[in-house]
Protein backbone atom coordinates (compact mmCIF):
# COMPACT_ATOMS: atom_id res chain seq x y z
CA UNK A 1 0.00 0.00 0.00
CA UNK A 2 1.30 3.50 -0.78
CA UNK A 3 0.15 4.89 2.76
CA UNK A 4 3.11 2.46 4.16
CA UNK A 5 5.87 3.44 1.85
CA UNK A 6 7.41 5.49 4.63
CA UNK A 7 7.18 3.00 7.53
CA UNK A 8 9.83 0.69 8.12
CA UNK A 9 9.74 -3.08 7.94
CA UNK A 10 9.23 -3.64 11.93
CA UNK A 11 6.56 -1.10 11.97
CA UNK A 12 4.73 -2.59 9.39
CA UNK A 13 4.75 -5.63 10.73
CA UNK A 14 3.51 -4.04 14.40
CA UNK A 15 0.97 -2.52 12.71
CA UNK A 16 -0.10 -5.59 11.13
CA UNK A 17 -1.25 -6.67 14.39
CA UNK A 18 -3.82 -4.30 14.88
CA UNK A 19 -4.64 -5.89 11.57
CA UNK A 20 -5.27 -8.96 13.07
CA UNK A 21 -6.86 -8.77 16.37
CA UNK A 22 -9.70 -6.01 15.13
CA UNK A 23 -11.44 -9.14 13.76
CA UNK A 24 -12.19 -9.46 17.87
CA UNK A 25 -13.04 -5.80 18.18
CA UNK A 26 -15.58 -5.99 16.30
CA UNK A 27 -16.99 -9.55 15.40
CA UNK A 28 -16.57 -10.61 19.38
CA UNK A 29 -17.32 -6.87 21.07
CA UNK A 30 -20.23 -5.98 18.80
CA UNK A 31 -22.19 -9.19 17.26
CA UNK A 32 -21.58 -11.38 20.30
CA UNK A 33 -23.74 -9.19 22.26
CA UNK A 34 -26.39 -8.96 19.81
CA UNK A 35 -26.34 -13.27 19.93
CA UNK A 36 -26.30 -13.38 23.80
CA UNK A 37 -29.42 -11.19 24.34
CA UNK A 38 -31.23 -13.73 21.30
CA UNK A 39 -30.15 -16.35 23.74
CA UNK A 40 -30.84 -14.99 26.85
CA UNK A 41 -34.52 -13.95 25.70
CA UNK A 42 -35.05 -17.97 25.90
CA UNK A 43 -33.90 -17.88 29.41
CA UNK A 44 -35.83 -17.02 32.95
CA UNK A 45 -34.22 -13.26 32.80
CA UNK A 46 -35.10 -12.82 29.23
CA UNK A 47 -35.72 -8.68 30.29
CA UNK A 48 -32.18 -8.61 31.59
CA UNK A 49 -29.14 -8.95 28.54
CA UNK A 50 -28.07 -5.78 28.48
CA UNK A 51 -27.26 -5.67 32.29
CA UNK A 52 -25.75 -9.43 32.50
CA UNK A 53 -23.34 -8.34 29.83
CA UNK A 54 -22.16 -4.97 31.29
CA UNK A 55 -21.25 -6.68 34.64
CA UNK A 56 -19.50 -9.78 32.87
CA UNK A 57 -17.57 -7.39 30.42
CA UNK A 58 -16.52 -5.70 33.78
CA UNK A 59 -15.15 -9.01 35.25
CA UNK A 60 -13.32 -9.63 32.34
CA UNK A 61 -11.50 -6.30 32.45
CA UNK A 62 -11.23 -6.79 36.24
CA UNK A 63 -9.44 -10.64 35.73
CA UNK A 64 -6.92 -8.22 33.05
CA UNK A 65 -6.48 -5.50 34.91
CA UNK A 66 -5.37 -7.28 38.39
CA UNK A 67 -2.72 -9.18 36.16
CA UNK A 68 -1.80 -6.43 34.01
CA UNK A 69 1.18 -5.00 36.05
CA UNK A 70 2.44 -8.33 36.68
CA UNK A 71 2.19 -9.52 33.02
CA UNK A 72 3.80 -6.48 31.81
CA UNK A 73 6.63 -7.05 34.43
CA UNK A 74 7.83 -10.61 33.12
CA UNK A 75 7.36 -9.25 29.19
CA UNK A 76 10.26 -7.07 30.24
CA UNK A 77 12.71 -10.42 30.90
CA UNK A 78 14.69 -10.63 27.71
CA UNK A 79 13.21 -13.22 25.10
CA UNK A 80 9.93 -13.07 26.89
CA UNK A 81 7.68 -10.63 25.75
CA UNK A 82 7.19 -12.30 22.38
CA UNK A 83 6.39 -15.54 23.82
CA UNK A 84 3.90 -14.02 26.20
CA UNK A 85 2.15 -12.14 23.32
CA UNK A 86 1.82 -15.75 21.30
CA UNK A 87 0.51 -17.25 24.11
CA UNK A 88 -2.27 -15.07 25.02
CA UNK A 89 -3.13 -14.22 21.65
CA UNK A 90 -3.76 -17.87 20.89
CA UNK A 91 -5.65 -18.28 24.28
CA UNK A 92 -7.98 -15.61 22.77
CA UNK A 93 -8.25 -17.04 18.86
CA UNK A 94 -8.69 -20.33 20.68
CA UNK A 95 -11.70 -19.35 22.41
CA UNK A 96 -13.06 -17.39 19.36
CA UNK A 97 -12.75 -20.59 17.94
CA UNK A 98 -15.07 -22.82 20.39
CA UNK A 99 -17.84 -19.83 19.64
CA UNK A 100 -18.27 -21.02 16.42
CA UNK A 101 -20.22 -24.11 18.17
CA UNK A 102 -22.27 -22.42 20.51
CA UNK A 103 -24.86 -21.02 17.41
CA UNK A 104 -25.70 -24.35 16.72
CA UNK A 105 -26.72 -25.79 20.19
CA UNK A 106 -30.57 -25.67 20.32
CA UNK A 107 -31.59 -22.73 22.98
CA UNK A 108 -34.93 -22.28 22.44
CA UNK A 109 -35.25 -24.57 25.70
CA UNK A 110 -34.86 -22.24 28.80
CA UNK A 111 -32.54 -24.93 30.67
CA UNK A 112 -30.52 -25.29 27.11
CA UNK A 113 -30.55 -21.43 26.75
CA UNK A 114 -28.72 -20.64 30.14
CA UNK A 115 -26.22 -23.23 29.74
CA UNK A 116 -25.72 -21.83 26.23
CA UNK A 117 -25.74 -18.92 27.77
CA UNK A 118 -23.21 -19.15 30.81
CA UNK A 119 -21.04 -20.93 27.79
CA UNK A 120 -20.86 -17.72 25.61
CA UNK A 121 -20.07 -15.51 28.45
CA UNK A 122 -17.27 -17.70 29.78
CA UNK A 123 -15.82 -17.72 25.89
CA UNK A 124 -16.35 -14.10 26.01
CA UNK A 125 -14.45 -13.46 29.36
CA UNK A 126 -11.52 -16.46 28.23
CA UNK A 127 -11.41 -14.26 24.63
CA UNK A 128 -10.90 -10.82 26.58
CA UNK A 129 -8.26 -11.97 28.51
CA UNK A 130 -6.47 -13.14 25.77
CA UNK A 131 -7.27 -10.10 23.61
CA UNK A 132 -6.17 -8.24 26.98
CA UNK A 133 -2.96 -10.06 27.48
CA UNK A 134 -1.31 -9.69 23.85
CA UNK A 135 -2.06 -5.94 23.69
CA UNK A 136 -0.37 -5.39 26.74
CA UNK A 137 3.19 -6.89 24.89
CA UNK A 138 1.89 -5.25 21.97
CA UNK A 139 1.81 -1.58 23.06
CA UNK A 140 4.92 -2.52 24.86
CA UNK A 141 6.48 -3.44 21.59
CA UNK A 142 5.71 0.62 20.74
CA UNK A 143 9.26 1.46 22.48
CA UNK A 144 10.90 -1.19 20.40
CA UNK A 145 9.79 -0.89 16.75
CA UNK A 146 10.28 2.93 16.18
CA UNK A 147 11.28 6.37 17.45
CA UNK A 148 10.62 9.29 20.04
CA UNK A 149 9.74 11.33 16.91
CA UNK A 150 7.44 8.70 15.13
CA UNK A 151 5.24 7.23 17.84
CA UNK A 152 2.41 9.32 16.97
CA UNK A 153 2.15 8.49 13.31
CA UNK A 154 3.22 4.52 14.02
CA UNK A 155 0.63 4.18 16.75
CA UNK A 156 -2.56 6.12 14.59
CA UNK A 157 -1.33 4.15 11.55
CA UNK A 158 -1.46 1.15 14.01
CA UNK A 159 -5.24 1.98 14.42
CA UNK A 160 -5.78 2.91 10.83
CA UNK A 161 -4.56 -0.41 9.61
CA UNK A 162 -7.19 -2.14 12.12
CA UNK A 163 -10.12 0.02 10.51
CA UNK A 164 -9.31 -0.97 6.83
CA UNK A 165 -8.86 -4.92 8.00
CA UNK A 166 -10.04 -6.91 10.70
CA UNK A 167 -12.35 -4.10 11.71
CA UNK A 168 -14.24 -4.47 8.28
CA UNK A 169 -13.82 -7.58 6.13
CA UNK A 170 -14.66 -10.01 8.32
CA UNK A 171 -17.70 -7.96 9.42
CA UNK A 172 -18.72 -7.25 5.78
CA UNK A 173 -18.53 -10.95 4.96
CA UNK A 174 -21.14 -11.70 7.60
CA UNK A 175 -23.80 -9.04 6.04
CA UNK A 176 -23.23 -10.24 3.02
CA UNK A 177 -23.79 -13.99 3.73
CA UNK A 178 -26.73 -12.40 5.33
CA UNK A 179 -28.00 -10.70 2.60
CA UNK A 180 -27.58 -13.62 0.22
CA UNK A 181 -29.87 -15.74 2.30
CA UNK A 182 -27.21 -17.77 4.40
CA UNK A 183 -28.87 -19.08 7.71
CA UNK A 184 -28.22 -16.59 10.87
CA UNK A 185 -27.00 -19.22 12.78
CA UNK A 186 -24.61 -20.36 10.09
CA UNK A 187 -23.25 -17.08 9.37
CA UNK A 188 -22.39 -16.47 13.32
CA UNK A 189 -20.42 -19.39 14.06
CA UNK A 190 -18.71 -19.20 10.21
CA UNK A 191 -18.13 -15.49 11.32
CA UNK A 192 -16.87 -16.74 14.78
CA UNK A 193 -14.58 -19.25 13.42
CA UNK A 194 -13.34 -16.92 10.68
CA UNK A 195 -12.04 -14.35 13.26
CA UNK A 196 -10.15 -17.14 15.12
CA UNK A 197 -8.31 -17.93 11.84
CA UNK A 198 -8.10 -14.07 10.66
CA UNK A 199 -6.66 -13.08 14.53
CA UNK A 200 -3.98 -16.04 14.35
CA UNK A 201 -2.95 -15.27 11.07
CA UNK A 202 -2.24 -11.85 10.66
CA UNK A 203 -0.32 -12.29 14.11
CA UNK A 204 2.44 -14.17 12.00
CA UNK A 205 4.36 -11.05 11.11
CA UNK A 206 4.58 -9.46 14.41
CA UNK A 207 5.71 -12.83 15.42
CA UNK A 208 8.24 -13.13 12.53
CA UNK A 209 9.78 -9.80 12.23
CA UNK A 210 9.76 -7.50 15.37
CA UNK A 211 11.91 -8.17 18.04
CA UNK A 212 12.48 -7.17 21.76
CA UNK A 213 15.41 -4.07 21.88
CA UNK A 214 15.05 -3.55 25.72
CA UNK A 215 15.33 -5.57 28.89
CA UNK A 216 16.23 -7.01 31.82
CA UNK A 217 18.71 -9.88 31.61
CA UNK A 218 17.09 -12.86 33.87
CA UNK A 219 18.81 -14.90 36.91
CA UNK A 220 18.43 -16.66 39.63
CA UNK A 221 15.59 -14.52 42.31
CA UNK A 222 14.70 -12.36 38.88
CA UNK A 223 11.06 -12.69 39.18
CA UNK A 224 11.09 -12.07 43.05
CA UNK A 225 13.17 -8.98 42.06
CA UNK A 226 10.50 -8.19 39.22
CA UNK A 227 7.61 -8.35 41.76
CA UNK A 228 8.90 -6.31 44.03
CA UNK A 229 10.41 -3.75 41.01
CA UNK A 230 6.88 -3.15 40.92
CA UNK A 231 6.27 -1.37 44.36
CA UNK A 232 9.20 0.76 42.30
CA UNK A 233 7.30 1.58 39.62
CA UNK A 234 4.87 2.48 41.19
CA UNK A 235 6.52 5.00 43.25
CA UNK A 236 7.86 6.16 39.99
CA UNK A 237 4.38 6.71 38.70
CA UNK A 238 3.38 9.10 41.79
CA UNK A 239 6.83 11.01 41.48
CA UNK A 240 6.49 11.56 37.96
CA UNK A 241 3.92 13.84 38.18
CA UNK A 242 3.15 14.13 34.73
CA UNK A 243 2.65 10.37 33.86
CA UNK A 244 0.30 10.03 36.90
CA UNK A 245 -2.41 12.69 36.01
CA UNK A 246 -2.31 11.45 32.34
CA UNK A 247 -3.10 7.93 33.58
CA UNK A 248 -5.70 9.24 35.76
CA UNK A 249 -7.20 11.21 33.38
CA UNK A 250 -6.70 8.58 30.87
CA UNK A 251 -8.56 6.01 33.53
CA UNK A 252 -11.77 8.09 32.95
CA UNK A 253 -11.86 9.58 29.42
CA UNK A 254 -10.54 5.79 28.23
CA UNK A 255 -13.37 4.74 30.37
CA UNK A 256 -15.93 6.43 28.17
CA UNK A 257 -14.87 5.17 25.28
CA UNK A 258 -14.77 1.47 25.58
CA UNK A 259 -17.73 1.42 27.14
CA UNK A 260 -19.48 2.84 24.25
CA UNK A 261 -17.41 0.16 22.39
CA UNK A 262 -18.52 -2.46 24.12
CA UNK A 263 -22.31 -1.48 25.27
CA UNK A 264 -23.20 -0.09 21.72
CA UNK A 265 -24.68 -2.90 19.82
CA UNK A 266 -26.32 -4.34 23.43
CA UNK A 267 -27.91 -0.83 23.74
CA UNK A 268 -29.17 -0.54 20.97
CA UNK A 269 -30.46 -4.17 20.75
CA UNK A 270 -32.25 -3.50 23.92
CA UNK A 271 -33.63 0.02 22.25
CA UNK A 272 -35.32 -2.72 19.86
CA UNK A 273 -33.22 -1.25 16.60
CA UNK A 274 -32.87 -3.76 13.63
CA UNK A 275 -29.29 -5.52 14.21
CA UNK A 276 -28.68 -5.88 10.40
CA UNK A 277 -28.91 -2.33 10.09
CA UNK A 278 -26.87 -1.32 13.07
CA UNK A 279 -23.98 -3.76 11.56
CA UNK A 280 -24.26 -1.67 8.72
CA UNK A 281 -23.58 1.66 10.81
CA UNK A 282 -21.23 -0.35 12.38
CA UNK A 283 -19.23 -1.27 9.53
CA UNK A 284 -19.68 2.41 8.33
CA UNK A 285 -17.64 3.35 11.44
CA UNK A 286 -14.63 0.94 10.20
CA UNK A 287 -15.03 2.45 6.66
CA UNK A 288 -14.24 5.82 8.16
CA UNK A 289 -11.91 4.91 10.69
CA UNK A 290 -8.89 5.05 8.02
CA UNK A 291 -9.57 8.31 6.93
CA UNK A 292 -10.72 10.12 9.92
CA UNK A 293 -7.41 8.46 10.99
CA UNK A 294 -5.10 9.80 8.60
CA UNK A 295 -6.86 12.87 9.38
CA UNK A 296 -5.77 12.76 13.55
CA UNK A 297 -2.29 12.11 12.53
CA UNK A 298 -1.68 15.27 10.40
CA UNK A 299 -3.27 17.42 12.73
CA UNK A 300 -1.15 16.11 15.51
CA UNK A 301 1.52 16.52 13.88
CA UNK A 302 0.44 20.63 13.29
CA UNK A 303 -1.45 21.06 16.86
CA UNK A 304 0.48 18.01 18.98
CA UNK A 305 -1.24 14.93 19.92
CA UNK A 306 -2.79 16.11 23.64
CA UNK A 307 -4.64 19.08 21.61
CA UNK A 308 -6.02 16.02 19.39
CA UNK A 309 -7.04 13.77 22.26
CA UNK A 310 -8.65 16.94 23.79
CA UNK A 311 -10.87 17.13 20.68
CA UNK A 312 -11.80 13.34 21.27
CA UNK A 313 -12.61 13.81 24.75
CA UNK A 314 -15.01 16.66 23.54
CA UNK A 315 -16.85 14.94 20.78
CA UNK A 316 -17.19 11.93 23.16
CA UNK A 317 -18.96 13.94 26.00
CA UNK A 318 -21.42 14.68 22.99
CA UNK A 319 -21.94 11.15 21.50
CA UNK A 320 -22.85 10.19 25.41
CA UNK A 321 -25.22 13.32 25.14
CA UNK A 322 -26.77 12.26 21.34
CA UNK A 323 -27.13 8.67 22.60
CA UNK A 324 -29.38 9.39 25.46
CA UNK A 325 -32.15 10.88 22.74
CA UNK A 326 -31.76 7.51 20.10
CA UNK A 327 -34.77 6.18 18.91
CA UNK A 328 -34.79 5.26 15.57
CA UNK A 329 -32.07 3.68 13.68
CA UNK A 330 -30.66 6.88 11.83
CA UNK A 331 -29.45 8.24 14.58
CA UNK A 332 -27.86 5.45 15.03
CA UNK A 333 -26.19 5.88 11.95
CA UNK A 334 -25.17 9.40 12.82
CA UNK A 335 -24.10 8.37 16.17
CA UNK A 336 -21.93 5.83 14.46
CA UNK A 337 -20.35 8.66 12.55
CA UNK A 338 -19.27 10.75 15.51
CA UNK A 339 -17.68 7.93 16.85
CA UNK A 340 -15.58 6.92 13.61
CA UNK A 341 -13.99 10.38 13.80
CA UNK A 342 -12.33 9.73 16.88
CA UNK A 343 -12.38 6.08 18.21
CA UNK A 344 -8.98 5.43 16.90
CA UNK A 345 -7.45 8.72 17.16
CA UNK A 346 -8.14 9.37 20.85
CA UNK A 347 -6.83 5.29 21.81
CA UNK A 348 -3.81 5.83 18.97
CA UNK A 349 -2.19 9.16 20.60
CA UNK A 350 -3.11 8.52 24.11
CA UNK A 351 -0.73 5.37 23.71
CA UNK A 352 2.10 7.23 22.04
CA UNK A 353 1.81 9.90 24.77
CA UNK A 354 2.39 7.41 27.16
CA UNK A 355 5.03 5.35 25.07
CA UNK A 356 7.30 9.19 24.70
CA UNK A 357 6.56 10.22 28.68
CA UNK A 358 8.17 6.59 30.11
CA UNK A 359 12.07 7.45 31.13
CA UNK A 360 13.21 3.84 30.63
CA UNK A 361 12.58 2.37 27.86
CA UNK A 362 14.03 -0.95 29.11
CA UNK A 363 10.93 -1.22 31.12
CA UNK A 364 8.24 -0.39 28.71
CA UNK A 365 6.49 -3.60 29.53
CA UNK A 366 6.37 -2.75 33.26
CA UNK A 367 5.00 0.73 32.23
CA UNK A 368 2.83 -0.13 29.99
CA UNK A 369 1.76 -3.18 32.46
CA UNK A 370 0.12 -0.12 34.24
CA UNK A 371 -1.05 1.84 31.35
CA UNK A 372 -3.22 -1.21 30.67
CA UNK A 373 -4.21 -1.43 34.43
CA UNK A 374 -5.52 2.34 33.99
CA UNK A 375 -7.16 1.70 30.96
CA UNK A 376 -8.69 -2.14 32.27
CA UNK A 377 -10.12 -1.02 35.75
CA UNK A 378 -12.20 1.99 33.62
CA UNK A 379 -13.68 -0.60 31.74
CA UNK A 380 -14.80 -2.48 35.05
CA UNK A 381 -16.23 0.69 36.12
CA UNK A 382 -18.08 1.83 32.83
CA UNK A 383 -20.47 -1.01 31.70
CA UNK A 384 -21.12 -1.56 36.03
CA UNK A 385 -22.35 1.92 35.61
CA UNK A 386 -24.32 1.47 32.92
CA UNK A 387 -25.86 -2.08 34.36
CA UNK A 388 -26.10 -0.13 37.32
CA UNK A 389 -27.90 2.97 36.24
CA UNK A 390 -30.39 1.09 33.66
CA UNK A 391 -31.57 -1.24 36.58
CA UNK A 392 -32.02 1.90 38.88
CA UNK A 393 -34.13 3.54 36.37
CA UNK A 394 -35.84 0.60 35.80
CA UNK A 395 -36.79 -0.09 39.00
CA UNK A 396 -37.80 3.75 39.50
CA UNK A 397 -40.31 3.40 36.27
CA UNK A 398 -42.25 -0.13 37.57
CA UNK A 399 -42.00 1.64 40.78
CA UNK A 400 -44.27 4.64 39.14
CA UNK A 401 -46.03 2.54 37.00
CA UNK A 402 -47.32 0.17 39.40
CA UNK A 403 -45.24 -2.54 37.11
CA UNK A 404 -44.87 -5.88 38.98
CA UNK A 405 -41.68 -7.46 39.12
CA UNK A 406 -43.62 -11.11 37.16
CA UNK A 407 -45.31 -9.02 34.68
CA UNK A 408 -44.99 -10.20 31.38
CA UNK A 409 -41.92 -10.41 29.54
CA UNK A 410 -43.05 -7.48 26.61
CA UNK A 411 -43.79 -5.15 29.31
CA UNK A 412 -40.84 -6.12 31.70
CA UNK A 413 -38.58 -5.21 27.54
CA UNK A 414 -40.51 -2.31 27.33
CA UNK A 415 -39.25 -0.87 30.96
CA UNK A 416 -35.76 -1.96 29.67
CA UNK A 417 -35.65 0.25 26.68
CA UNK A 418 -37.02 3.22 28.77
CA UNK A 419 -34.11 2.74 31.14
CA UNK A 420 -31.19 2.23 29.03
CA UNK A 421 -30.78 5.60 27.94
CA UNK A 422 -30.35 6.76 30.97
CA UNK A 423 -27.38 4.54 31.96
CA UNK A 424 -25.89 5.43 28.51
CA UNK A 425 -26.05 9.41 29.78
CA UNK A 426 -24.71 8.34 32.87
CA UNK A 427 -21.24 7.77 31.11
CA UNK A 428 -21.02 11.19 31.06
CA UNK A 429 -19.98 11.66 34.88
CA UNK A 430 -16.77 9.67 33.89
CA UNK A 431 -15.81 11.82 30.99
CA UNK A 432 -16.25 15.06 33.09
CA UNK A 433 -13.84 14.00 35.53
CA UNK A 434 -11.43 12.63 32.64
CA UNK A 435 -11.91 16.21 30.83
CA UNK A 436 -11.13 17.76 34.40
CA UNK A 437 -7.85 16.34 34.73
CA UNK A 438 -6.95 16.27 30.93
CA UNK A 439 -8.04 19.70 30.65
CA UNK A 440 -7.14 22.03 33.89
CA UNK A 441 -4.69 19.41 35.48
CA UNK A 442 -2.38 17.74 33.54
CA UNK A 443 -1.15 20.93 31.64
CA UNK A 444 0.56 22.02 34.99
CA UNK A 445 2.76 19.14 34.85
CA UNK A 446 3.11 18.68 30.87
CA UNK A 447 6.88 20.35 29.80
CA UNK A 448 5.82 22.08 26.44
CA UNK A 449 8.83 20.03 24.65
CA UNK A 450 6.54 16.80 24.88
CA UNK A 451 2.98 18.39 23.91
């Protein structure tokens, strides 16, 4: 591709990996959700999908984020941060894998549907750890594969690549086996199986041609020294002023936006929107994501990439705002625009920020261990909220309705979809504080040299 003339060998092949494991971004974060709440209307909590998978996408991120620190620690041993990325990124293909035979278990039963059911979830929390795991050697690898100067426009291009691959073909081939008449069923778990293969694939150059530059050597009493090099770092984090606001800040703002990731196609499932057509929008935001890209990396290289995250954090606080009025599915569709022009952008420069502020490079993976921490715990925090919030309102609308808690299953759907939007508004409390600290905070402790 002429976009990648000026990148270098290893950064291509870094990139490649966002390449590979967007096939999970989407396929896993966006359809999966859509096929648990078909499943769990069979079950005894039919009125309930939305909520069950906010609080298990929390524990997922909570099982990451607790090991994060420690993962990151060991991928700084020399030799091992490679072999820790292949192992948890075939833990998560793996279990993308076994997904493709869940769509073909009968759960129309109610017993069948919650086993189904518990089975999909498990898959899903297996699949996130694994996704978790590798990007934690992955970002790490940042340090490694390219320069101070060029982190910005290797990381965006990073996301870019993502958008125009795993992000959209293997998406677009499941709409169009759709259109054509293919069985639903048959087009999840081919879609399912397809993103094991595509994820495990695509991970072959990463694997083949970038290498670990930094390290520590290993010997005998190394890991006992690496666990307790962590009590270090973090002491390092709260003396370095300027890397601890930015991870706070980053803990809430990052918060925002992978909830919305994660919640959007359960939201609007629960809203009652058609899922074909929300695909669609959602396959409209990979489309853009390349451009609007390109378009984050040029104007952070004329304004710097905090003014660009800034931006994100602003037109974030306004999709929250948009969602909360959603009812029909073209707002949807304009909702799904607003977040194409800055998904990537705000993830790709908040990680090179982080990547130029670390003072030793030789322990990126520690670092970055916590980055991931920072960015894992917000996502416990954000779908609880939402879960949290939705059943609240809920509860507050039966409550004033007179609604019984066995009333029938339509009316008991129709409560959920007047509660959701409310615990999609509630997202906003998170990005105010992020925008707080990003905004009036940080800048005290940000030397102009590195804006």
């Amino acid at each position: 591709m002429g976009i990648l003339k000026s990148f270098t060998k290893e950064e291509k092949s870094w990139m490649m990996y966002d390449w590979a494991n967007s096939a999970h971004s989407v396929i896993i974060v966006t359809i999966l959700p859509i096929f648990y709440n078909t499943i769990a209307s069979f079950t005894a909590d039919s009125a309930s999908g939305m909520n069950t998978w906010g609080y298990v996408t929390s524990i997922a991120m909570l099982v990451v984020a607790l090991l994060a620190p420690i993962l990151g620690a060991f991928g700084d041993f020399w030799g091992m941060r490679k072999k820790l990325f292949a192992a948890f990124m075939v833990i998560g293909s793996i279990s993308c894998a076994f997904m493709a035979i869940t769509p073909f278990i009968d759960f129309t039963v109610r017993q069948t549907a919650e086993k189904v059911g518990i089975a999909v979830l498990i898959l899903y929390v297996v699949s996130q750890i694994g996704f978790s795991g590798a990007n934690i050697y992955y970002d790490s690898f940042l340090t490694d594969v390219t320069t101070h100067e060029r982190m910005d426009k290797v990381s965006t291009m990073g996301y870019g690549m993502g958008y125009i691959g795993g992000s959209t073909v293997p998406l677009l081939i499941f709409l169009v086996m759709n259109a054509v008449g293919i069985d639903t069923l048959i087009c999840l778990s081919f879609v399912f199986a397809f993103t094991a293969v595509w994820w495990f694939v695509f991970s072959i150059p990463m694997l083949k041609n970038v290498n670990q530059k930094s390290g520590i050597e290993y010997k005998k009493g190394a890991v006992m020294d690496s666990l307790k090099g962590l009590v270090k770092t973090i002491k390092d984090i709260v003396k370095l002023k300027q890397i601890f606001i930015f991870l706070l800040a980053y803990f809430f703002y990052i918060d925002g936006v992978n909830t919305i990731i994660h919640m959007s196609t359960s939201y609007g499932d629960t809203l009652g929107l058609g899922s074909t057509e929300m695909l669609l929008a959602l396959l409209l935001v990979q489309i853009l994501g390349l451009p609007f890209a390109l378009i984050y990396i040029k104007l952070s290289e004329k304004f710097g990439a905090k003014f660009m995250v800034g931006v994100g954090i602003i037109i974030y606080m306004f999709i929250c705002v948009f969602g909360f009025f959603i009812k029909d599915i073209w707002q949807f569709w304009v909702l799904a625009v607003l977040v194409a022009t800055s998904q990537g952008g705000i993830q790709a420069l908040s990680r090179s920020m982080f990547g130029k502020m670390i003072p030793d490079k030789s322990r990126s993976g520690e670092f970055f261990g916590f980055y991931d921490i920072f960015g894992k715990f917000s996502a416990i925090m954000g779908p609880s909220l939402v879960a949290f919030t939705s059943s609240v309102a809920a509860q507050i609308i039966r409550s004033k309705n007179a609604i019984p808690e066995n009333a029938s299953a339509e009316i008991l759907e129709e409560v959920s979809r007047q509660a959701a939007p409310w615990g999609v508004l509630s997202i906003l409390i998170i990005f105010f504080i992020g925008a707080g600290l990003f905004f009036f905070v940080l800048p005290k402790f940000t030397k102009k040299t590195e804006q």
